[in-house]
C-alpha atoms as a PDB file:
ATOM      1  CA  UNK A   1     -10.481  73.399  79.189  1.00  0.00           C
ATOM      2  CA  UNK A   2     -12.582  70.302  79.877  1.00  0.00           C
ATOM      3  CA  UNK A   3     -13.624  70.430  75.880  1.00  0.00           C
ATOM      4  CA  UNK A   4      -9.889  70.110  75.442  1.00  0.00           C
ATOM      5  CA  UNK A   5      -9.561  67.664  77.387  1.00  0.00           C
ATOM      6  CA  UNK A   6     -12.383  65.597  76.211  1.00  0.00           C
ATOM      7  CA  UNK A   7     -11.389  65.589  72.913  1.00  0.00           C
ATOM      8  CA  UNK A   8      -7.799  64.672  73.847  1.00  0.00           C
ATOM      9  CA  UNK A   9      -9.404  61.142  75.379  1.00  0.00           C
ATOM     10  CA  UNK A  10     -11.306  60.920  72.255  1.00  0.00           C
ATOM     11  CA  UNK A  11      -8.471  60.816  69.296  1.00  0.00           C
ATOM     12  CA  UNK A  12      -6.692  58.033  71.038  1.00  0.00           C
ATOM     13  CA  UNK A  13      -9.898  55.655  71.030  1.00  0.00           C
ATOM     14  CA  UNK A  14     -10.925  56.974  67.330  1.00  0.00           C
ATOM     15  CA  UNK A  15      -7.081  55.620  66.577  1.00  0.00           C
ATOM     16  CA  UNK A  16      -7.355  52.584  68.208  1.00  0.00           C
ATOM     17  CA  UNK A  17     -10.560  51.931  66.298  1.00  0.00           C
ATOM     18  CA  UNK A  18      -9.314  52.467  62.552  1.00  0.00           C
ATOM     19  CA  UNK A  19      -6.170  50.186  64.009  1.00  0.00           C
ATOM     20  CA  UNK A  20      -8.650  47.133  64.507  1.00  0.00           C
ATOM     21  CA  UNK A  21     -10.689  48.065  61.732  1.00  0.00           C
ATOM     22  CA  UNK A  22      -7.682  48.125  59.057  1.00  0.00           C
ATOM     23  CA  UNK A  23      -6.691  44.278  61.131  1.00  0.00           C
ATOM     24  CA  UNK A  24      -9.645  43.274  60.985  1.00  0.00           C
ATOM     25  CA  UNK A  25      -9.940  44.446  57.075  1.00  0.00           C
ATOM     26  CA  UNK A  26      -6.641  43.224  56.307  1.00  0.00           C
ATOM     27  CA  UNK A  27      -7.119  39.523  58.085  1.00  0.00           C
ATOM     28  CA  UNK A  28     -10.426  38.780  56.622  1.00  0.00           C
ATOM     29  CA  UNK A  29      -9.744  40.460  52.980  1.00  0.00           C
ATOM     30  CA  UNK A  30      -7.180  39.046  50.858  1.00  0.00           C
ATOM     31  CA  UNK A  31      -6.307  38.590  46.933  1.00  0.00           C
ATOM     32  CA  UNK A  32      -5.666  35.873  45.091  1.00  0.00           C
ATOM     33  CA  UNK A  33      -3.028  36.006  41.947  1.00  0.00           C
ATOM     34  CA  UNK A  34      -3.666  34.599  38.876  1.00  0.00           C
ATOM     35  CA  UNK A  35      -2.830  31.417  37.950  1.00  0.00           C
ATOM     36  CA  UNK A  36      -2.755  30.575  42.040  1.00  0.00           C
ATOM     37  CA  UNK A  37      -4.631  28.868  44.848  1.00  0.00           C
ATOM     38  CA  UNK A  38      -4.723  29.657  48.254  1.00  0.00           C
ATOM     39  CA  UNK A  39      -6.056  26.224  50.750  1.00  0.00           C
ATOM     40  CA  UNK A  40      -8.515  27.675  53.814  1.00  0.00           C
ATOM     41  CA  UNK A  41      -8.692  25.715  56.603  1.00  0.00           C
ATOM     42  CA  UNK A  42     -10.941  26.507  59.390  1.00  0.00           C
ATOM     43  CA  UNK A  43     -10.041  25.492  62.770  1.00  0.00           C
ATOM     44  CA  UNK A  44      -7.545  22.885  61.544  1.00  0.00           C
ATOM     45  CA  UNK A  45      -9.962  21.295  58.684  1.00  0.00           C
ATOM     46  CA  UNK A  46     -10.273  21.860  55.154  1.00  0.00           C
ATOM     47  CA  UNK A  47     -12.569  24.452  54.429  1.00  0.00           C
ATOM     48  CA  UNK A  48     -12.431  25.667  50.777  1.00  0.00           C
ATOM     49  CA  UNK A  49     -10.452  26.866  48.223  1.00  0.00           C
ATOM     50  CA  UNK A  50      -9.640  30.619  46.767  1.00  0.00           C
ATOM     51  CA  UNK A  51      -9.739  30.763  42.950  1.00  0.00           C
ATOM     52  CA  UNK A  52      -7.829  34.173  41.690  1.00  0.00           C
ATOM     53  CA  UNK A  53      -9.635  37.662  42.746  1.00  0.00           C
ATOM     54  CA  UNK A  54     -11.165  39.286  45.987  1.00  0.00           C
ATOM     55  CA  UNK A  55     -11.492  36.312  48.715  1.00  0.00           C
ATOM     56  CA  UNK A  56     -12.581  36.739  52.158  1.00  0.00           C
ATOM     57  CA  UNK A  57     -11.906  34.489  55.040  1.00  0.00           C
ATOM     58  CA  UNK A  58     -12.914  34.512  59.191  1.00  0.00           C
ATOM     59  CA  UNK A  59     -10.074  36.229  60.953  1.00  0.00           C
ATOM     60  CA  UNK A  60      -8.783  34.137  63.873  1.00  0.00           C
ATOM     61  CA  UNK A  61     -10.652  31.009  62.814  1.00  0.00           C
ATOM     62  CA  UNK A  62      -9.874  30.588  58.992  1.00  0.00           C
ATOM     63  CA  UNK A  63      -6.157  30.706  58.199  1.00  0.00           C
ATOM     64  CA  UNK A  64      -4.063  29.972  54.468  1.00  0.00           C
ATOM     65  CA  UNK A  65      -2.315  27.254  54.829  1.00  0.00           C
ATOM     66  CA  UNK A  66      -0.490  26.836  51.513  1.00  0.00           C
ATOM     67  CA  UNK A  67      -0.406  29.085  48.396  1.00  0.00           C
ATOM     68  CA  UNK A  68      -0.317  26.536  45.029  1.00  0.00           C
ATOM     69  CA  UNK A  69       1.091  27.667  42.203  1.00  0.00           C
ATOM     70  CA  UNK A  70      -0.990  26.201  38.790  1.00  0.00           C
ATOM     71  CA  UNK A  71       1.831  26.974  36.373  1.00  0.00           C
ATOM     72  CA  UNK A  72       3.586  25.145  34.223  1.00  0.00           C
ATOM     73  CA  UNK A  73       6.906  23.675  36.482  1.00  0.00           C
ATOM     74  CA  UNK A  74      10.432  22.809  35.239  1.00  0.00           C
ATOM     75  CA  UNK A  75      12.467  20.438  37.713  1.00  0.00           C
ATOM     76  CA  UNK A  76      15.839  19.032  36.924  1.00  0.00           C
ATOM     77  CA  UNK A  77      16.332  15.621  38.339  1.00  0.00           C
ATOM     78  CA  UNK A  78      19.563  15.675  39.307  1.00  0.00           C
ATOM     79  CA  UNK A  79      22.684  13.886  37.595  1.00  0.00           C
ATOM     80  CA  UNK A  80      22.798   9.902  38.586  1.00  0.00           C
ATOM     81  CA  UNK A  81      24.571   6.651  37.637  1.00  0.00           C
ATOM     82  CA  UNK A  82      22.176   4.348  35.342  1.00  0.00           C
ATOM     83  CA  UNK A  83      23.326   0.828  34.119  1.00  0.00           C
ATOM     84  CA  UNK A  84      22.077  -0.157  30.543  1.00  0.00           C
ATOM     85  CA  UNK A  85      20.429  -3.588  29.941  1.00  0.00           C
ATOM     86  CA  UNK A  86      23.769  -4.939  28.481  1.00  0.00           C
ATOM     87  CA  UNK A  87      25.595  -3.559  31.687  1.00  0.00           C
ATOM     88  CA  UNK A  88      26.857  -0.351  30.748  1.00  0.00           C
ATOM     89  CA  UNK A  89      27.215   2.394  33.113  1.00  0.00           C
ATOM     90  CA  UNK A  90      25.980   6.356  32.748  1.00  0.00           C
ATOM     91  CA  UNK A  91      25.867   8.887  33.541  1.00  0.00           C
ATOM     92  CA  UNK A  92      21.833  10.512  33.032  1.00  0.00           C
ATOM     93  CA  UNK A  93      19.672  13.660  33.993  1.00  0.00           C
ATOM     94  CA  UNK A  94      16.570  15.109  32.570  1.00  0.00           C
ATOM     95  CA  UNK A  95      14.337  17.602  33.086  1.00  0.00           C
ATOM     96  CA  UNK A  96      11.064  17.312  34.217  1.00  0.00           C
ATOM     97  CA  UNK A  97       7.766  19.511  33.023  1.00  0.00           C
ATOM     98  CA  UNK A  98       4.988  19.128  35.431  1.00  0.00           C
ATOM     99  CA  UNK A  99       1.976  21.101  36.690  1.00  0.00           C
ATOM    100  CA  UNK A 100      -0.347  21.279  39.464  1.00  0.00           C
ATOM    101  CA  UNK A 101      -4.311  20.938  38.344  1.00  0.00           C
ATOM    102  CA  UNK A 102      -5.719  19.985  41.602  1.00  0.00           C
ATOM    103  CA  UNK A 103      -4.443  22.178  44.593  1.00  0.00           C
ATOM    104  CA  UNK A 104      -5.938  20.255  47.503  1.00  0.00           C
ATOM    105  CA  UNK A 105      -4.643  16.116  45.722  1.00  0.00           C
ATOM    106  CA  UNK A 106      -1.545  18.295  45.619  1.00  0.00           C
ATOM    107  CA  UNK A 107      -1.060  19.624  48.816  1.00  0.00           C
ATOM    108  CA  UNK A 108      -3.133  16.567  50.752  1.00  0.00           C
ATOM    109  CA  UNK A 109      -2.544  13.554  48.756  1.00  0.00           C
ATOM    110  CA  UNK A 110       1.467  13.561  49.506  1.00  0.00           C
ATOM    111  CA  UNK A 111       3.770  15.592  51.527  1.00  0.00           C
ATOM    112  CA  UNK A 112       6.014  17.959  49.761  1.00  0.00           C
ATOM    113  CA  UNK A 113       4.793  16.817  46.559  1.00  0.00           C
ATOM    114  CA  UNK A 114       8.243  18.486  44.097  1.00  0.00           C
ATOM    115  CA  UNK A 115      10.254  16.602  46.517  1.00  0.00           C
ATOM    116  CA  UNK A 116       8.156  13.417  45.646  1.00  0.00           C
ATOM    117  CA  UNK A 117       7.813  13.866  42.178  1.00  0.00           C
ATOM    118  CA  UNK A 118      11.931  14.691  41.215  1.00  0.00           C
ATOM    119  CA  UNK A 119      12.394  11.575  43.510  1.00  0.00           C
ATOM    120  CA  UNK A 120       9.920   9.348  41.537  1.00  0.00           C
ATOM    121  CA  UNK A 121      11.267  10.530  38.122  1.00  0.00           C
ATOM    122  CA  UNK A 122      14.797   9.682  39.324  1.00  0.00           C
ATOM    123  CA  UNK A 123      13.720   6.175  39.784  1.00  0.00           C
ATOM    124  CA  UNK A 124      11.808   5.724  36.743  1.00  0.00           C
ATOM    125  CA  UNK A 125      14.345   7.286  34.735  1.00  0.00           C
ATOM    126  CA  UNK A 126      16.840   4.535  36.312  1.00  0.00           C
ATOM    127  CA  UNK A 127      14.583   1.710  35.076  1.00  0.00           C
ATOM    128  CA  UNK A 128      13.669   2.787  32.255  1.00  0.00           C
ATOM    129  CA  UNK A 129      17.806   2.995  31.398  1.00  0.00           C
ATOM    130  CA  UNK A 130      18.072  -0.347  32.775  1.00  0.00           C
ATOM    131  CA  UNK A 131      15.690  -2.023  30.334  1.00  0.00           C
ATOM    132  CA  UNK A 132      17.281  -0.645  27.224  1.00  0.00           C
ATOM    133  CA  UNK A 133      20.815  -1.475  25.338  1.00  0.00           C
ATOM    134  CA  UNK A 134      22.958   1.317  24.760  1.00  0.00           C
ATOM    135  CA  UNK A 135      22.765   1.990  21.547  1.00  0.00           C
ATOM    136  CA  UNK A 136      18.563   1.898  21.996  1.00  0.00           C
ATOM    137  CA  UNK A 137      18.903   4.872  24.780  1.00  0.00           C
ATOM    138  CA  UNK A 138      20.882   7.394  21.861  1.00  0.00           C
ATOM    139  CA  UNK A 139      18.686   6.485  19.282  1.00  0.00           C
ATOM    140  CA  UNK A 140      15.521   6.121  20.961  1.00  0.00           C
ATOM    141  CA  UNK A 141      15.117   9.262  23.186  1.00  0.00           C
ATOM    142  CA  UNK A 142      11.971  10.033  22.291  1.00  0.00           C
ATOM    143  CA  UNK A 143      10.438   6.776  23.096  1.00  0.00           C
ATOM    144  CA  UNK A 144      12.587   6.889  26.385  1.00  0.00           C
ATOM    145  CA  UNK A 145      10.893  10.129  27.246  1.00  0.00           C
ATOM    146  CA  UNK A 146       7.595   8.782  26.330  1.00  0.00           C
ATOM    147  CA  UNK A 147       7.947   6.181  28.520  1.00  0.00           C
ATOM    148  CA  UNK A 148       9.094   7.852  31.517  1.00  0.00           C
ATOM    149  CA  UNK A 149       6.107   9.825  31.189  1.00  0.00           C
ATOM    150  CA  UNK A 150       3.608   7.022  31.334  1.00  0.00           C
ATOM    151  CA  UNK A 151       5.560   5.099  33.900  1.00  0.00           C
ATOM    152  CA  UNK A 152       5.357   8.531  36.171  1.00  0.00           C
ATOM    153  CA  UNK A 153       1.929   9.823  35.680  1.00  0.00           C
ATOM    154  CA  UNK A 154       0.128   6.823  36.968  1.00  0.00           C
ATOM    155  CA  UNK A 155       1.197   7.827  40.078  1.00  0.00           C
ATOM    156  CA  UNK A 156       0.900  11.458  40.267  1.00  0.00           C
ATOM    157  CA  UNK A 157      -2.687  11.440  39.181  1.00  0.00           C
ATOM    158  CA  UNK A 158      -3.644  10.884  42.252  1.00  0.00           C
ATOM    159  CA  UNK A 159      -1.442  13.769  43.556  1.00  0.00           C
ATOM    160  CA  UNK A 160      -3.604  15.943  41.012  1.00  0.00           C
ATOM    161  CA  UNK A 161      -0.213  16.563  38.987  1.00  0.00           C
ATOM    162  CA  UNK A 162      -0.124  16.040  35.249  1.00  0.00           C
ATOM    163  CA  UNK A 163       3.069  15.620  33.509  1.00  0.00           C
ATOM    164  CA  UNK A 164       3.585  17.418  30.350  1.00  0.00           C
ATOM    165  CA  UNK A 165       6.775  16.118  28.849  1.00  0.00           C
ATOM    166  CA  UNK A 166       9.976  14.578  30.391  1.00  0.00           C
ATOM    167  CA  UNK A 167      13.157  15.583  28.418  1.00  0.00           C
ATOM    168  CA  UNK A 168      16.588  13.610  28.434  1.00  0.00           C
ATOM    169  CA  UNK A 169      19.316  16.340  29.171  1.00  0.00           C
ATOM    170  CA  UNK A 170      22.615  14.182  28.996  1.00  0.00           C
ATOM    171  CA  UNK A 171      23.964  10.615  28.859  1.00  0.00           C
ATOM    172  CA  UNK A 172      27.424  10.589  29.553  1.00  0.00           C
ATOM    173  CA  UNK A 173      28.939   6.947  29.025  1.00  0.00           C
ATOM    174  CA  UNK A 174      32.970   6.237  30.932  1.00  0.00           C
ATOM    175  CA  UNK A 175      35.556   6.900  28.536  1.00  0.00           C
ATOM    176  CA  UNK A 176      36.617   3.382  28.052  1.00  0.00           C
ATOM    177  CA  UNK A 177      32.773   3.227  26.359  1.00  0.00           C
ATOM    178  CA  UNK A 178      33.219   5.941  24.738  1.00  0.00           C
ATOM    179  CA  UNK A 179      36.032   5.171  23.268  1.00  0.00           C
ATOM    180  CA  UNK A 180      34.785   1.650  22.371  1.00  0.00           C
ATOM    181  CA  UNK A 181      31.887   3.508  21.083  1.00  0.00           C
ATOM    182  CA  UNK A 182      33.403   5.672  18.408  1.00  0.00           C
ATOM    183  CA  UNK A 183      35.842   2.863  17.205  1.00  0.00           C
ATOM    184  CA  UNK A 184      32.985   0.933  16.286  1.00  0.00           C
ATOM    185  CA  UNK A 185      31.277   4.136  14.850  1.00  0.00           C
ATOM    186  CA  UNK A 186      34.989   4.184  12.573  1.00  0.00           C
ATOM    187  CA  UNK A 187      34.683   0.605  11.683  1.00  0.00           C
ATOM    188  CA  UNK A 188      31.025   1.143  10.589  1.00  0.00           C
ATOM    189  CA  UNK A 189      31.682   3.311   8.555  1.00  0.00           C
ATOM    190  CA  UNK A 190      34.692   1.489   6.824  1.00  0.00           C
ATOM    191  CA  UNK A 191      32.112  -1.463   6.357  1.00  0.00           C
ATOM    192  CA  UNK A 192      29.843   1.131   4.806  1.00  0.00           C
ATOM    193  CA  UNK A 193      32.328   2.642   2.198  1.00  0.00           C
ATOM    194  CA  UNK A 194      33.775  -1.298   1.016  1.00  0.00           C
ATOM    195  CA  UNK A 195      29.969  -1.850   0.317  1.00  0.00           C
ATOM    196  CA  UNK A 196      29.589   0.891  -1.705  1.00  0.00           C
ATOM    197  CA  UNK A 197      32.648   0.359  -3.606  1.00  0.00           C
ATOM    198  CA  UNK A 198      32.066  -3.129  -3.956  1.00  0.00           C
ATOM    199  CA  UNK A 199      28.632  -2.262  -5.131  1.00  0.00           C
ATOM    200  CA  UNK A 200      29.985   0.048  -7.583  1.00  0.00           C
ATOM    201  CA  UNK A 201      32.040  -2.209  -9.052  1.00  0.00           C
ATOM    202  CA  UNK A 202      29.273  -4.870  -9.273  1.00  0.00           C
ATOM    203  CA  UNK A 203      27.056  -2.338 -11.303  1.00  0.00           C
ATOM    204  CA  UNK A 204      30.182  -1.634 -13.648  1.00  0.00           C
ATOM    205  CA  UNK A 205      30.454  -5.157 -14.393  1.00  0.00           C
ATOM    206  CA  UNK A 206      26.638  -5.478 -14.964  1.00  0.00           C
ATOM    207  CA  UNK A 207      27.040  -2.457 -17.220  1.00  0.00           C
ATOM    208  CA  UNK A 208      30.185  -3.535 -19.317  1.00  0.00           C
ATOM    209  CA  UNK A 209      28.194  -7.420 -19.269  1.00  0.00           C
ATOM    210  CA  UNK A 210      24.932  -5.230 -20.709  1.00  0.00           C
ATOM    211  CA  UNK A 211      26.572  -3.378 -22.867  1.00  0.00           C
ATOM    212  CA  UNK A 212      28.897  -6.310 -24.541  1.00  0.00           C
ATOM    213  CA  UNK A 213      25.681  -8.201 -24.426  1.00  0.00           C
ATOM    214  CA  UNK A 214      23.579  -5.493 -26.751  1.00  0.00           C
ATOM    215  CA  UNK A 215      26.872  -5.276 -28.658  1.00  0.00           C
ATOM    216  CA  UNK A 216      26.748  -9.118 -29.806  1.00  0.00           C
ATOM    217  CA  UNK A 217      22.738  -8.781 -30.351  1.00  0.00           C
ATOM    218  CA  UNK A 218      23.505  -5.989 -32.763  1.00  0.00           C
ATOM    219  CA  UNK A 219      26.223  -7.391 -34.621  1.00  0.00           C
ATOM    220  CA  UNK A 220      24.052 -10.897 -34.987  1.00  0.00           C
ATOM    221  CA  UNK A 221      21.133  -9.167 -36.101  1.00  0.00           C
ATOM    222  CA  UNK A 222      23.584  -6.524 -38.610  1.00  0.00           C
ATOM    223  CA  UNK A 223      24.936 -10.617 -39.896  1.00  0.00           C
ATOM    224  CA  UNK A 224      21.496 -11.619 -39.892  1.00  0.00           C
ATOM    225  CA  UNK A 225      20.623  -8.863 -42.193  1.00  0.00           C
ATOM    226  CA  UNK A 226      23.531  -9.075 -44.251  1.00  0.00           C
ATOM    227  CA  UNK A 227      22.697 -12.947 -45.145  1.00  0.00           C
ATOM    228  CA  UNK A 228      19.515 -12.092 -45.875  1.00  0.00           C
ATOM    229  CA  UNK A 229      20.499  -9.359 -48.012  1.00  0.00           C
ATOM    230  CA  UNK A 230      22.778 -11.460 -49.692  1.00  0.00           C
ATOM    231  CA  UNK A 231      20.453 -14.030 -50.098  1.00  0.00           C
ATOM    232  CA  UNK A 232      18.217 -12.155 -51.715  1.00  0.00           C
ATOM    233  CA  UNK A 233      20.754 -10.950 -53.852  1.00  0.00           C
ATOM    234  CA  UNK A 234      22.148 -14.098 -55.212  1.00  0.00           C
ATOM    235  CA  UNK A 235      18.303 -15.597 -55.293  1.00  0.00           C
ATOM    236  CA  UNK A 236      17.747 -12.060 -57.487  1.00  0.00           C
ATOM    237  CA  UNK A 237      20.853 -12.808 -59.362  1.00  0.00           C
ATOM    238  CA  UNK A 238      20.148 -16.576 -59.976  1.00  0.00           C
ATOM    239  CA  UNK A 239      16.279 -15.276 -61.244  1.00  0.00           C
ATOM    240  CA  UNK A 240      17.922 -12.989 -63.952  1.00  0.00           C
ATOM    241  CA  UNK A 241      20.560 -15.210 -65.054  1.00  0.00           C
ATOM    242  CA  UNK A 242      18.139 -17.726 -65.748  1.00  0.00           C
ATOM    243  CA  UNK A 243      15.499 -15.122 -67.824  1.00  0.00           C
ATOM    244  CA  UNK A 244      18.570 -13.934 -69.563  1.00  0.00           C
ATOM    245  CA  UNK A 245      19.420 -17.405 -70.403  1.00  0.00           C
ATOM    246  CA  UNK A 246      15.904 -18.222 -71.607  1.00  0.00           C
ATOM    247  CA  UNK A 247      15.967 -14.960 -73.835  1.00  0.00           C
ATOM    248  CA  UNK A 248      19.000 -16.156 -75.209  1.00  0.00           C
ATOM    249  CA  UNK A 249      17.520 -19.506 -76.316  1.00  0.00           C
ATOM    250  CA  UNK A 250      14.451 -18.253 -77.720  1.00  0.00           C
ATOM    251  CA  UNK A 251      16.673 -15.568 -79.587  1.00  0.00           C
ATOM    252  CA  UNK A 252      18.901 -18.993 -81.033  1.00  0.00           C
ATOM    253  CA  UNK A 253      15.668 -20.827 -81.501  1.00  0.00           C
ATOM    254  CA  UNK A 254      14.126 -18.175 -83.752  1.00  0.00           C
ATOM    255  CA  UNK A 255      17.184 -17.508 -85.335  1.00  0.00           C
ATOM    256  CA  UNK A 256      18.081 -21.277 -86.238  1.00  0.00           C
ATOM    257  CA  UNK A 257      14.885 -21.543 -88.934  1.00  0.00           C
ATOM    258  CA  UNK A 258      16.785 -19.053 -91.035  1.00  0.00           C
ATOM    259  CA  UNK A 259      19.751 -20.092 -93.530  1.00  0.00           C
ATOM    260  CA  UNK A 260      21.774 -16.980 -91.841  1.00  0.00           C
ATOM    261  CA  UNK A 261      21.133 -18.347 -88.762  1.00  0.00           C
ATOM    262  CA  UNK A 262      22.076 -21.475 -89.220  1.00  0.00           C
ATOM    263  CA  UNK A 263      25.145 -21.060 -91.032  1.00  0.00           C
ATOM    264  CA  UNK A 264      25.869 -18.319 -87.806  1.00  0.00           C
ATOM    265  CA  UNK A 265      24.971 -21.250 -85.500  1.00  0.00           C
ATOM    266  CA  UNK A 266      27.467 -23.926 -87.658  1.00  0.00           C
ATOM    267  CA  UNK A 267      30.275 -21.215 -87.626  1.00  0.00           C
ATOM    268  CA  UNK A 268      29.568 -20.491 -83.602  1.00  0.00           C
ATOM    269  CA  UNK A 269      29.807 -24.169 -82.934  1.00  0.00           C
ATOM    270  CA  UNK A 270      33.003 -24.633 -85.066  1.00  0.00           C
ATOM    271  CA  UNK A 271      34.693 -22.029 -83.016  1.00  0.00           C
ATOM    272  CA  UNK A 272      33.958 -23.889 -79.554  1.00  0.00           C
ATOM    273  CA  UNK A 273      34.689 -27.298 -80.869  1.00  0.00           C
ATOM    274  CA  UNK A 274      38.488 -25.538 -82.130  1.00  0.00           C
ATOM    275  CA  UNK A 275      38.694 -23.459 -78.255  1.00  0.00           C
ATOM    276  CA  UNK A 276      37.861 -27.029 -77.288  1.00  0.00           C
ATOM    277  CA  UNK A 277      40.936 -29.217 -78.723  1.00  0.00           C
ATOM    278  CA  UNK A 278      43.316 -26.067 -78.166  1.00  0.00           C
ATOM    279  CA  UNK A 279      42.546 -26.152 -74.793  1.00  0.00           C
ATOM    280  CA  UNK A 280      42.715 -30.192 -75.144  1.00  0.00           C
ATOM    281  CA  UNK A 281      46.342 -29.700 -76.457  1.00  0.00           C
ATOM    282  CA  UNK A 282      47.920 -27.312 -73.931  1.00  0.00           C
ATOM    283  CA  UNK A 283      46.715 -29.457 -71.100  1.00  0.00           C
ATOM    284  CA  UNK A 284      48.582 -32.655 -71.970  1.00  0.00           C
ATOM    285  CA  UNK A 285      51.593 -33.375 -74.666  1.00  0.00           C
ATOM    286  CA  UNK A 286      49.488 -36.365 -75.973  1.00  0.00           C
ATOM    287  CA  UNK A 287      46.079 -35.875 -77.542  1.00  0.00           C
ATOM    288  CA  UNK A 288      44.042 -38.794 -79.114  1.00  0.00           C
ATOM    289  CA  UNK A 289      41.772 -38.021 -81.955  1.00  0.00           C
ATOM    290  CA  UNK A 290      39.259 -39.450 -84.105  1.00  0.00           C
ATOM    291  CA  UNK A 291      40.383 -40.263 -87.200  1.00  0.00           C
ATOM    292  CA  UNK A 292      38.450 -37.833 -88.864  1.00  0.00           C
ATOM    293  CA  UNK A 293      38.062 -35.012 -85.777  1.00  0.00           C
ATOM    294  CA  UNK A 294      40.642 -32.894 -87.870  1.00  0.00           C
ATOM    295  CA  UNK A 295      38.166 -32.351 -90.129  1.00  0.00           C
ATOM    296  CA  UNK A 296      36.534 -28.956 -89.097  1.00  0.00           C
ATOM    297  CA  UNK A 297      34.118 -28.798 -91.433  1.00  0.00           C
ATOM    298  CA  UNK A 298      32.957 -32.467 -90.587  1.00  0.00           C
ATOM    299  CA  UNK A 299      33.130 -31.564 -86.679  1.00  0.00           C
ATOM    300  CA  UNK A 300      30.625 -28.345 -87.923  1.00  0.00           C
ATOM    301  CA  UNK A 301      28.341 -30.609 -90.311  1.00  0.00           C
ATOM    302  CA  UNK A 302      28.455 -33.529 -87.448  1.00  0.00           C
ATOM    303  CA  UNK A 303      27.335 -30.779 -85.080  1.00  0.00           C
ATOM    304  CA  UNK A 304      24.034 -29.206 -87.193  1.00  0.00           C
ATOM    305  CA  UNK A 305      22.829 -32.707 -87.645  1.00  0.00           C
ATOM    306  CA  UNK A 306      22.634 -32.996 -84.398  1.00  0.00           C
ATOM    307  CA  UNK A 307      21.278 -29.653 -83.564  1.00  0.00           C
ATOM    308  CA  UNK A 308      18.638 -30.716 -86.746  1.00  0.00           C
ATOM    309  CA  UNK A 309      17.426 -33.615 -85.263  1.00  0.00           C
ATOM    310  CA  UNK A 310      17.213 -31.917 -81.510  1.00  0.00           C
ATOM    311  CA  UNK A 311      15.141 -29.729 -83.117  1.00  0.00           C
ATOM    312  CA  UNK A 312      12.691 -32.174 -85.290  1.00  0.00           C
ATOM    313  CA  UNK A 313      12.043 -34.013 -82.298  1.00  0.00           C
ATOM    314  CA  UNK A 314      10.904 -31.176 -80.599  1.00  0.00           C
ATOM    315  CA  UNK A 315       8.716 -30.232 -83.210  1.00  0.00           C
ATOM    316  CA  UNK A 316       7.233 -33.278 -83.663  1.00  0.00           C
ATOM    317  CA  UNK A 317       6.868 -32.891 -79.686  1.00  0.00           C
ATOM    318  CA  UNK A 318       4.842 -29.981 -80.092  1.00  0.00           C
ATOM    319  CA  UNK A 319       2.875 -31.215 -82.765  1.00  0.00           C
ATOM    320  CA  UNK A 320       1.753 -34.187 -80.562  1.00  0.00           C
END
């Protein structure tokens, strides 16, 4: 009975002792997640802080007093009203990319640091807006984005936060601007189209203007040709005229020292000097003659004397 008994008092205290044990396990043993931090303080000051894996900490005198996530972050900053540089209102939000790589800047440097940081990009966005036209914020996003990010991230360096890209979600102009906005988008593009018709005309012109231009250069030079051609045609008919002219009067001249010659010479020269006064006579009613031109056979005899004498003198001519 009294074994009983004593071994009844004992389970409770054996109980009790593998309570506080497990407490005493479980407050001083912890684990740490990947890609976290976990900030120990010890008796109200910073003590150290737990990378991922088995950590162990003084129960009752070190406590965890935040849990910092090192991932990557995506914040919206919410919608707001922006006014342009040439006072045109928007409508704006973004989205902002941000993470923590320096748990105890983060959690010490400011208080409530996302709060801070979607607070600080609202404002930045706002001035970055306000020093660009419209037009510049549609078609320079990227340097918009760029900019925000290097306006923001001298300031959360020192929370240990590093901004990884800013993106712009919307920009919502009034209607009014939008409407303003896509009539000049309309008359653009009317401006465009007359200078491209206007330019296409232009380049037909210069093309007709080339082409009559090459036309007139090939019809001078097809002229210049021709002249030339002809040229050397009549210059090649001239040459053999005057050969066949020269044969002919050294064919007379060798001829003319022979009585058949001569008498084919006197009866050749007869014949012209009769062609002559016929054609004398049907040109006018009246004719005046010698008194002895009737007299063919004179007009012939008249006509070898002087062929004779032509031809002593240029014998003697030779001679000399």
């Amino acid at each position: 009975m009294s074994e009983l008994m004593t071994l009844g008092g004992s389970l409770p205290v054996a109980s009790i002792f593998i309570i506080t044990l497990v407490v005493i396990v479980k407050a001083c043993v912890f684990f740490v997640s990947s890609q976290e931090e976990y900030l120990i303080e010890r008796l109200g000051k910073y003590s150290r802080t737990c990378k991922a894996g088995l950590n162990f900490k003084l129960p009752f005198i070190e406590t965890i007093v935040a849990k910092v996530s090192m991932k990557e972050v995506a914040r919206d900053v919410e919608r707001q009203t922006a006014t342009t540089k040439d006072n045109v209102m928007l409508e704006v939000d973004g989205i902002l990319y941000y993470r923590v790589i320096d748990s105890y800047k983060a959690y010490y440097g400011v208080e409530h640091y996302e709060q801070a940081l979607i607070q600080l990009g609202k404002t930045t966005f706002r001035s970055i807006i306000g020093s660009m036209e419209l037009t510049e914020t549609f078609s320079k996003r990227s340097d918009m984005n760029m900019n925000i990010i290097s306006s923001l991230s001298s300031a959360t360096d020192v929370w240990g936060i590093q901004l990884t890209r800013f993106e712009v979600a919307e920009l919502l102009p009034s209607p009014s601007v939008k409407d303003a906005m896509e009539e000049e988008v309309r008359a653009s593009r009317a401006k465009r189209a007359d200078i491209l018709r206007s330019e296409g005309k232009r380049d037909e012109l210069i093309n007709i203007a080339e082409g009559e231009k090459a036309k007139e250069i090939l019809d001078a030079e097809a002229k210049k040709q021709n002249t030339i051609l002809k040229a050397e045609g009549d210059a090649r008919a001239v040459e053999l005229n005057a050969q066949a002219a020269a044969q002919s009067l050294k064919t007379i001249g060798e001829m003319a020292v022979t009585e058949e010659g001569r008498q084919a010479i006197e009866l050749q020269i007869a014949e012209k000097a009769i062609d002559a006064k016929t054609a004398l006579a049907k040109e006018s009613t009246v004719l005046l003659l010698p008194e002895n031109s009737t007299d063919i056979v004179n007009v012939a005899v008249q006509a070898m004397a002087a062929f004779n004498k032509i031809k002593t003198v240029g014998t003697g001519n030779s001679v000399e």
